[in-house]
PDB file of N, CA and C in Angstrom:
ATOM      1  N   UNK A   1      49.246 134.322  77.629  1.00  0.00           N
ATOM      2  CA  UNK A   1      48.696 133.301  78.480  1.00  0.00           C
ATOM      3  C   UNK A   1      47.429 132.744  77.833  1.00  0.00           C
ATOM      4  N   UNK A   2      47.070 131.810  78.622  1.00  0.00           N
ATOM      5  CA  UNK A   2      46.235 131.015  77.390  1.00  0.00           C
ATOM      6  C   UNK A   2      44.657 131.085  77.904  1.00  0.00           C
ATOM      7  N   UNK A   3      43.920 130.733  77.748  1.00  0.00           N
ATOM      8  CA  UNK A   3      42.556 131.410  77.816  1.00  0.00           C
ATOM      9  C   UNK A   3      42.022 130.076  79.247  1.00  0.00           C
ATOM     10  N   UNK A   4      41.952 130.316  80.209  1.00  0.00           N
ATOM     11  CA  UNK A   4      41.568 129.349  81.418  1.00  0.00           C
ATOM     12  C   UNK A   4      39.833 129.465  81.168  1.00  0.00           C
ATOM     13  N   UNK A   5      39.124 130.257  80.381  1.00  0.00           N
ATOM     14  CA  UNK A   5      37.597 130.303  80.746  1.00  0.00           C
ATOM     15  C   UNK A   5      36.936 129.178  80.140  1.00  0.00           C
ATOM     16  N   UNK A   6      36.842 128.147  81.206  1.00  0.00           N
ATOM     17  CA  UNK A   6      36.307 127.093  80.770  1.00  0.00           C
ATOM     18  C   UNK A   6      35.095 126.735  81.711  1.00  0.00           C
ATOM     19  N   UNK A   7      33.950 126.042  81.009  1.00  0.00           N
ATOM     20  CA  UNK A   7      32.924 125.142  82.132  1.00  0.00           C
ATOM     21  C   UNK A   7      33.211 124.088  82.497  1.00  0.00           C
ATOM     22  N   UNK A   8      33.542 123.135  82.169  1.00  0.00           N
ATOM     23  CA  UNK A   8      34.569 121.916  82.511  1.00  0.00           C
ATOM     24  C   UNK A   8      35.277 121.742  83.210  1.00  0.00           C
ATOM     25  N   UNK A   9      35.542 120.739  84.251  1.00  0.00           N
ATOM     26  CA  UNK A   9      36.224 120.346  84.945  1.00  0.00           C
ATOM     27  C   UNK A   9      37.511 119.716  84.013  1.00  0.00           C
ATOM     28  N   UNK A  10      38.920 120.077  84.003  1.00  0.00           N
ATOM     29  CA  UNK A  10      39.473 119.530  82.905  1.00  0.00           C
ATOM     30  C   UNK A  10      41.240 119.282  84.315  1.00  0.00           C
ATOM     31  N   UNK A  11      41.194 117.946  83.766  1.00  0.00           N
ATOM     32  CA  UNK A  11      42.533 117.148  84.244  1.00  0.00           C
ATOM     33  C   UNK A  11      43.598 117.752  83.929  1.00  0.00           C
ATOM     34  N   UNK A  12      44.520 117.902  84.787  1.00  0.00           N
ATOM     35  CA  UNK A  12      45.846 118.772  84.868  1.00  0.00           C
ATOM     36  C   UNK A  12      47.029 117.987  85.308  1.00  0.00           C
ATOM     37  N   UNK A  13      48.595 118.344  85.071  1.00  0.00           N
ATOM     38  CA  UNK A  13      49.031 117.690  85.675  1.00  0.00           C
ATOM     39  C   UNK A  13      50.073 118.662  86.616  1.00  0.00           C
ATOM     40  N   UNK A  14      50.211 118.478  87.954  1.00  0.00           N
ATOM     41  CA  UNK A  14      50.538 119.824  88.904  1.00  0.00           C
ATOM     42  C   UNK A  14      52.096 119.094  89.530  1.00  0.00           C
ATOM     43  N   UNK A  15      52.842 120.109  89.641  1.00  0.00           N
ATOM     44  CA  UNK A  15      54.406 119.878  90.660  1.00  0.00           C
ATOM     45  C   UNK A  15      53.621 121.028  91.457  1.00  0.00           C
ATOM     46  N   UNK A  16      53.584 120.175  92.680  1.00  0.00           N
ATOM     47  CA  UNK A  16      53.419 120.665  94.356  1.00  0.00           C
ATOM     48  C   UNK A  16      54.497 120.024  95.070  1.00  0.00           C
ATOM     49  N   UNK A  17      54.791 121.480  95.890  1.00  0.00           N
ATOM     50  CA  UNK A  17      55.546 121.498  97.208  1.00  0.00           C
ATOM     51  C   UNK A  17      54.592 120.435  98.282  1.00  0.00           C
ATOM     52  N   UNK A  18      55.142 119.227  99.087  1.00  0.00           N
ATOM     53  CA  UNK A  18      54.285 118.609  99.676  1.00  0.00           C
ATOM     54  C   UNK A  18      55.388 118.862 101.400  1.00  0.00           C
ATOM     55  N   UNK A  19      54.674 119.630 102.567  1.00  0.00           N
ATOM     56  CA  UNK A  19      54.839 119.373 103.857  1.00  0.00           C
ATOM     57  C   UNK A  19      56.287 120.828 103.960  1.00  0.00           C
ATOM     58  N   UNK A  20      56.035 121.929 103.232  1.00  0.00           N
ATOM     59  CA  UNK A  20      56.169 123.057 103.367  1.00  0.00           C
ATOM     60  C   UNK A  20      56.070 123.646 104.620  1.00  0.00           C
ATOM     61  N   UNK A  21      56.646 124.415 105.684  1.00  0.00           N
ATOM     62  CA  UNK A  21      56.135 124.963 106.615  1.00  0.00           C
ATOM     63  C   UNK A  21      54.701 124.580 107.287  1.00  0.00           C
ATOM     64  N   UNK A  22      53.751 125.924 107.171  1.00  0.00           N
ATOM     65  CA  UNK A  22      52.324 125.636 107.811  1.00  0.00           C
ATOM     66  C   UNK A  22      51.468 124.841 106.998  1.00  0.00           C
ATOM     67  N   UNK A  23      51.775 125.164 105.353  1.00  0.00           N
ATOM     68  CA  UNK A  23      50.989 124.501 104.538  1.00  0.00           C
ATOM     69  C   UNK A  23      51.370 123.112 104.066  1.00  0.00           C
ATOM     70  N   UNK A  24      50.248 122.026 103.926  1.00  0.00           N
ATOM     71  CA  UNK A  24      50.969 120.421 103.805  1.00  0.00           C
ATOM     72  C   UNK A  24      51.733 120.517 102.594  1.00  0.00           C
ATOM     73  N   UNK A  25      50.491 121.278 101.599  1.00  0.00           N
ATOM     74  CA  UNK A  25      50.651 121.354 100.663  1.00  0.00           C
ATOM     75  C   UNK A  25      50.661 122.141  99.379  1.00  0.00           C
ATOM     76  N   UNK A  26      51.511 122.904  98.500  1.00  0.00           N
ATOM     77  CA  UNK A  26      51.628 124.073  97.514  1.00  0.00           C
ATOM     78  C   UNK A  26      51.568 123.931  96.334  1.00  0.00           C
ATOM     79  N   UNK A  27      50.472 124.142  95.191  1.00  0.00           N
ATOM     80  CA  UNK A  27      51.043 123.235  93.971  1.00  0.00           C
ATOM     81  C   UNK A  27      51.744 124.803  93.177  1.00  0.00           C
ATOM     82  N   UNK A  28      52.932 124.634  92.340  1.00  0.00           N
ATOM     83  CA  UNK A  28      53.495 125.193  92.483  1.00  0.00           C
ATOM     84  C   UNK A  28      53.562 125.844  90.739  1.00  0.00           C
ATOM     85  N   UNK A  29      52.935 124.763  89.965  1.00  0.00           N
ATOM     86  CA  UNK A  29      53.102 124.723  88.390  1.00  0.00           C
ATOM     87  C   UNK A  29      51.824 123.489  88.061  1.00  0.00           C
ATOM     88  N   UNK A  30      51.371 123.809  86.922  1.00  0.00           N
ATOM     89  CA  UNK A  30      50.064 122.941  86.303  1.00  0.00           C
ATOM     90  C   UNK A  30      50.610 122.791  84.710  1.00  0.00           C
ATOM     91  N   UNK A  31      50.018 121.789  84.447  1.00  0.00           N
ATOM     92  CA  UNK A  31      50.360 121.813  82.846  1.00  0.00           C
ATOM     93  C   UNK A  31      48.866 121.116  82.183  1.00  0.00           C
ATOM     94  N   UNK A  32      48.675 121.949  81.439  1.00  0.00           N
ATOM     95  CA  UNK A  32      47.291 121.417  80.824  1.00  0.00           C
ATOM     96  C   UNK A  32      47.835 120.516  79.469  1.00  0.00           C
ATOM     97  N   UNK A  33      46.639 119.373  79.122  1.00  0.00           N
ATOM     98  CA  UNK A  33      47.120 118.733  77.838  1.00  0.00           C
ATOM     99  C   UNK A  33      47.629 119.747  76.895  1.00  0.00           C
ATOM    100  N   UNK A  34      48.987 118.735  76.481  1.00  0.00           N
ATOM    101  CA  UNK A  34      49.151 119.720  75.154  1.00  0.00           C
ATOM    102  C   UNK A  34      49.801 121.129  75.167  1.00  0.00           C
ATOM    103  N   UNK A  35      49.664 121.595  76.372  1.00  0.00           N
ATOM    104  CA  UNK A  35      50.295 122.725  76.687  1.00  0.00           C
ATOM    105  C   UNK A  35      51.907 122.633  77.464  1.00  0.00           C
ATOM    106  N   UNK A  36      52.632 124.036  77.852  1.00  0.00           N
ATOM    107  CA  UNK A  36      53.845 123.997  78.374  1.00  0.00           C
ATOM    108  C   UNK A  36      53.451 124.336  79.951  1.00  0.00           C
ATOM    109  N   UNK A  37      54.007 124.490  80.698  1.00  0.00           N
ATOM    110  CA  UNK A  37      53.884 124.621  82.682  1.00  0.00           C
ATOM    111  C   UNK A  37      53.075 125.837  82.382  1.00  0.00           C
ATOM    112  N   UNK A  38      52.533 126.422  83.425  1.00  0.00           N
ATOM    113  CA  UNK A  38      52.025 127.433  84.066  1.00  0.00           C
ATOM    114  C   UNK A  38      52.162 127.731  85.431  1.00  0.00           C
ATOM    115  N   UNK A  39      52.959 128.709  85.568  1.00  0.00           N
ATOM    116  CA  UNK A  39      53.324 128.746  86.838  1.00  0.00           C
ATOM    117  C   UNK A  39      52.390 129.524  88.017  1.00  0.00           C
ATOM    118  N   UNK A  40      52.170 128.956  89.202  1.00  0.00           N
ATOM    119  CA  UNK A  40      51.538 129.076  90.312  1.00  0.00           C
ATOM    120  C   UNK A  40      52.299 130.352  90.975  1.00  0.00           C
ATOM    121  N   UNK A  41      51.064 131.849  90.960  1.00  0.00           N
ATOM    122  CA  UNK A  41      52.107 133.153  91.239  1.00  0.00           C
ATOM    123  C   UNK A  41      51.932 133.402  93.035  1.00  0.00           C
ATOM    124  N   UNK A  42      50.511 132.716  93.386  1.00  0.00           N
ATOM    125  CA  UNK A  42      50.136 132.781  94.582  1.00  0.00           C
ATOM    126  C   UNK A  42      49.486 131.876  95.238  1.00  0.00           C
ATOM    127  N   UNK A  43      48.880 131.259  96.173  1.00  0.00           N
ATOM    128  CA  UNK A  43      48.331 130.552  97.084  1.00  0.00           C
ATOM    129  C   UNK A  43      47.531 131.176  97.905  1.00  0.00           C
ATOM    130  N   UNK A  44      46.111 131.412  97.421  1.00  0.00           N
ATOM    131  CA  UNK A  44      45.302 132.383  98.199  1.00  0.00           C
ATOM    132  C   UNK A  44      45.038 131.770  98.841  1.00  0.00           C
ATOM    133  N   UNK A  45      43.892 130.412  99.010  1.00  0.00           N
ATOM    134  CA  UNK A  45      43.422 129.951 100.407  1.00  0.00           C
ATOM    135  C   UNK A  45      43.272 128.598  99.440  1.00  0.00           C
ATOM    136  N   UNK A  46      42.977 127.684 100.618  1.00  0.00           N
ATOM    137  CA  UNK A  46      43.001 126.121 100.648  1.00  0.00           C
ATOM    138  C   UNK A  46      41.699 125.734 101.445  1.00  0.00           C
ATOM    139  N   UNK A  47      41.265 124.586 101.323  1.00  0.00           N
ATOM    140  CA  UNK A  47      40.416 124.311 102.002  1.00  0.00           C
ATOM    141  C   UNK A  47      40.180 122.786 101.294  1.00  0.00           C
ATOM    142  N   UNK A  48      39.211 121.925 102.570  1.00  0.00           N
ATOM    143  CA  UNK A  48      39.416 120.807 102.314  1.00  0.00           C
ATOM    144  C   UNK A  48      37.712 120.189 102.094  1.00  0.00           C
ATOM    145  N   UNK A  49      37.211 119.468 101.084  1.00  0.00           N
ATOM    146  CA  UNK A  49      35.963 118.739 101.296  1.00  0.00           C
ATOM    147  C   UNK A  49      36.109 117.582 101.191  1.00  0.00           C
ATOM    148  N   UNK A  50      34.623 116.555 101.661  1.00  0.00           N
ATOM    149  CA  UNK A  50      34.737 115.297 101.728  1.00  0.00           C
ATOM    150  C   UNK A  50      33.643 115.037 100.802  1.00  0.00           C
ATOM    151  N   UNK A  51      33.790 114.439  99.552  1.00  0.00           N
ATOM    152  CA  UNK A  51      32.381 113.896  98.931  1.00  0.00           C
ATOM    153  C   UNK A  51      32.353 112.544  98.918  1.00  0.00           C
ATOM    154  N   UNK A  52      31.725 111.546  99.425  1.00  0.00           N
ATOM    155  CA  UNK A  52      31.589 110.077  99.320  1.00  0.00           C
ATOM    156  C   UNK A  52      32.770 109.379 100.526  1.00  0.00           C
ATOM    157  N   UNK A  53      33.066 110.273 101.241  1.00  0.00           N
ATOM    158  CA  UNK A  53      34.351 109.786 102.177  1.00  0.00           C
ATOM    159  C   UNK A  53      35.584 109.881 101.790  1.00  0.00           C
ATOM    160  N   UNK A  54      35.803 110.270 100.914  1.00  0.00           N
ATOM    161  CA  UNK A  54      36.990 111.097  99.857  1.00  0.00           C
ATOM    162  C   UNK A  54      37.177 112.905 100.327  1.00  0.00           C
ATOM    163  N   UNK A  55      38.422 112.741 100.755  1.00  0.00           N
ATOM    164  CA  UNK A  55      38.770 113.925 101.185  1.00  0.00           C
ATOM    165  C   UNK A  55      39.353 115.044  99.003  1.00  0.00           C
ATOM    166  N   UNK A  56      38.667 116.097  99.391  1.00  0.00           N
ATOM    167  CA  UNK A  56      39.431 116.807  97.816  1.00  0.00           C
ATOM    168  C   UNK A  56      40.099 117.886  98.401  1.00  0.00           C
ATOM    169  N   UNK A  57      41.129 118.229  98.150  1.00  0.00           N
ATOM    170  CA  UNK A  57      42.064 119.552  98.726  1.00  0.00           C
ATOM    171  C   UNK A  57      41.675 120.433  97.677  1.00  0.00           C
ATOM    172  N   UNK A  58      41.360 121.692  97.978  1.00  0.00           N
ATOM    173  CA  UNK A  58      40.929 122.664  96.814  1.00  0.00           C
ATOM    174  C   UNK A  58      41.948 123.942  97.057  1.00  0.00           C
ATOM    175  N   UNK A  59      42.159 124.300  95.694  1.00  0.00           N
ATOM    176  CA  UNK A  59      43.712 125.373  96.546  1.00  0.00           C
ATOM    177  C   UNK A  59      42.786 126.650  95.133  1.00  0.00           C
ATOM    178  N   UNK A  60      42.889 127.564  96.018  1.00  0.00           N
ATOM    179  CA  UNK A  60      42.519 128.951  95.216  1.00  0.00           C
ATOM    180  C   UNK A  60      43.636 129.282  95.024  1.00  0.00           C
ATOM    181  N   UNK A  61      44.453 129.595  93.403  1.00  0.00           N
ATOM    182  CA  UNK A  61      45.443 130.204  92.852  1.00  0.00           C
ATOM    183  C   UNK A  61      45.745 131.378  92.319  1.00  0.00           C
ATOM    184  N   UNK A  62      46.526 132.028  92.256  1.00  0.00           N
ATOM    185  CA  UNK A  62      46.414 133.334  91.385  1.00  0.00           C
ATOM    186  C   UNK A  62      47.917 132.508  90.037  1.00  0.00           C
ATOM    187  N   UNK A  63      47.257 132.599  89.204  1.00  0.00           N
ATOM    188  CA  UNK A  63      48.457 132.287  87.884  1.00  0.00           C
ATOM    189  C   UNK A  63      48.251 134.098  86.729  1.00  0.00           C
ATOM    190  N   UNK A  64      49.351 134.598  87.049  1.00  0.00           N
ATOM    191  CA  UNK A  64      49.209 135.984  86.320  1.00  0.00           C
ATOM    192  C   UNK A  64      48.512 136.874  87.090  1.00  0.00           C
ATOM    193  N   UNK A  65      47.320 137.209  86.232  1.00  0.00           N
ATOM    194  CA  UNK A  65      46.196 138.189  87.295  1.00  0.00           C
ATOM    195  C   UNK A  65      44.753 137.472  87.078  1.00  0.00           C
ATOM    196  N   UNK A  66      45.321 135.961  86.615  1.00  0.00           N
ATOM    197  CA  UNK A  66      43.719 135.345  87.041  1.00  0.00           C
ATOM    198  C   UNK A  66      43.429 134.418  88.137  1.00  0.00           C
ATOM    199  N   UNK A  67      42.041 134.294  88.980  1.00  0.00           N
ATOM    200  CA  UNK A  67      42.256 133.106  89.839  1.00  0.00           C
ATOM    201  C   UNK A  67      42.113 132.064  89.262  1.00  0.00           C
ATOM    202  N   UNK A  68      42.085 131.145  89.346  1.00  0.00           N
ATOM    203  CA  UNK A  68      41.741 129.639  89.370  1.00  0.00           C
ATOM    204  C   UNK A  68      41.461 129.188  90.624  1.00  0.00           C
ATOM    205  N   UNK A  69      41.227 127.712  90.513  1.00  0.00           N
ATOM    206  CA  UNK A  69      40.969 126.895  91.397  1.00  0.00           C
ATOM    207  C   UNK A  69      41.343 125.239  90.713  1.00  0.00           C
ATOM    208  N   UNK A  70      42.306 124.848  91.981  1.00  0.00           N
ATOM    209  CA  UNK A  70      42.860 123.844  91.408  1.00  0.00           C
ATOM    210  C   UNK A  70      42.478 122.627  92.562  1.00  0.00           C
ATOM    211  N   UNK A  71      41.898 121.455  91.840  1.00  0.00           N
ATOM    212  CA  UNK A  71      41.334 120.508  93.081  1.00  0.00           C
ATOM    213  C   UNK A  71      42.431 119.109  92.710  1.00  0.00           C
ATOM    214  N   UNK A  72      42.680 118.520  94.278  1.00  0.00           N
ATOM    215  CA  UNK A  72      43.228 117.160  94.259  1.00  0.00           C
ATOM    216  C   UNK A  72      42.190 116.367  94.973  1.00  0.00           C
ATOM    217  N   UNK A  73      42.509 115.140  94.062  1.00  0.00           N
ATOM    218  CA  UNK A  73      41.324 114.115  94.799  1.00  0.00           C
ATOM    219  C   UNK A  73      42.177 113.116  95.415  1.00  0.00           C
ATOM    220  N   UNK A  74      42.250 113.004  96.846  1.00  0.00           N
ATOM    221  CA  UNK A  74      42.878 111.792  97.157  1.00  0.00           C
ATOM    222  C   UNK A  74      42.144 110.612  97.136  1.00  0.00           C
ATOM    223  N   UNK A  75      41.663 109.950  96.266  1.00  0.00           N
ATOM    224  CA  UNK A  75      41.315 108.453  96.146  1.00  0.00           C
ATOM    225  C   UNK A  75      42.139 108.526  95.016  1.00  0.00           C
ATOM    226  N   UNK A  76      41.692 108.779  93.890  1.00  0.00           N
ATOM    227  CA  UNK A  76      42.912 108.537  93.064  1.00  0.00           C
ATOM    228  C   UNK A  76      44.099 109.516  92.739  1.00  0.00           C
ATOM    229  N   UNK A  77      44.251 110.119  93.695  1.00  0.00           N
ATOM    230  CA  UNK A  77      45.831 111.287  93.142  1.00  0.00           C
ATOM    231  C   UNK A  77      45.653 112.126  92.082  1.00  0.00           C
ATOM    232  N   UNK A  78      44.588 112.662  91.364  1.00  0.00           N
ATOM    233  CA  UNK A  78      44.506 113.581  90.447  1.00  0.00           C
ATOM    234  C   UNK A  78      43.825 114.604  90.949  1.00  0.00           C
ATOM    235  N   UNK A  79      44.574 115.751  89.974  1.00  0.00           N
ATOM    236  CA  UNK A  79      44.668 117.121  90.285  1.00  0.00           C
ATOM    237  C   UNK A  79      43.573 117.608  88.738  1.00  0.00           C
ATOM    238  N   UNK A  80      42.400 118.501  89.064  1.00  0.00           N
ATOM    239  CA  UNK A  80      41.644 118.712  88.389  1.00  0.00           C
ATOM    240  C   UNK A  80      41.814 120.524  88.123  1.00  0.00           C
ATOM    241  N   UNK A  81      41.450 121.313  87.062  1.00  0.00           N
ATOM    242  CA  UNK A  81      41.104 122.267  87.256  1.00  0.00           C
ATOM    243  C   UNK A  81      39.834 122.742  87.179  1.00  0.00           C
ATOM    244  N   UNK A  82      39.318 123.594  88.014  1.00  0.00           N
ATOM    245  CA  UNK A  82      37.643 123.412  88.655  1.00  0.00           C
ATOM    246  C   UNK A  82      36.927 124.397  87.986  1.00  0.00           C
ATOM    247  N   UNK A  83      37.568 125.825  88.756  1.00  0.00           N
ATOM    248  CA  UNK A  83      36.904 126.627  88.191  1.00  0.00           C
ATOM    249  C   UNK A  83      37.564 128.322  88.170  1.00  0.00           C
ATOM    250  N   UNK A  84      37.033 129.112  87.726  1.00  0.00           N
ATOM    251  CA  UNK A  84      37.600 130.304  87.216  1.00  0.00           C
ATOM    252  C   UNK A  84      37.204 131.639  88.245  1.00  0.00           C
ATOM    253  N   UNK A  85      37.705 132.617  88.487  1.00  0.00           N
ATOM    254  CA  UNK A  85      36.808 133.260  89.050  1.00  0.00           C
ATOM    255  C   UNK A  85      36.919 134.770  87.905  1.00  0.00           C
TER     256      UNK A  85
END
């Protein structure tokens, strides 16, 4: 697996489950530039902020045995990766 420890906010591109059961939304696989999928092993918690009147969906992931954190911005539809834990 490939090394996620980054400071950077770095652009991803994600296949999410959209309107799943309880959750709206699941992203399910990420693909970083240049790279092949990475698959999404868990869905720890979600939560939603507003910066500038822009809602961002933030989904805490487990991929392997690391977390991540994977953010969508709905003004423009991109899916960011944030941060590491």
């Amino acid at each position: 697996m490939k090394n996620f420890n980054k400071q950077k906010t770095e652009q991803v591109e994600v296949m999410a489950l959209f309107g799943y059961e309880m959750t709206p939304c699941q992203p399910l696989t990420f693909r970083r530039k240049g790279e092949s999928e990475t698959e999404v092993n868990e869905l720890l918690r979600t939560t939603i902020k507003f910066v500038g009147g822009v809602a961002v969906h933030i989904f805490d992931v487990l991929v392997g045995r690391e977390q991540v954190r994977l953010e969508f911005d709905s003004r423009n539809l991109s899916w960011h990766l944030t941060q590491l834990a």
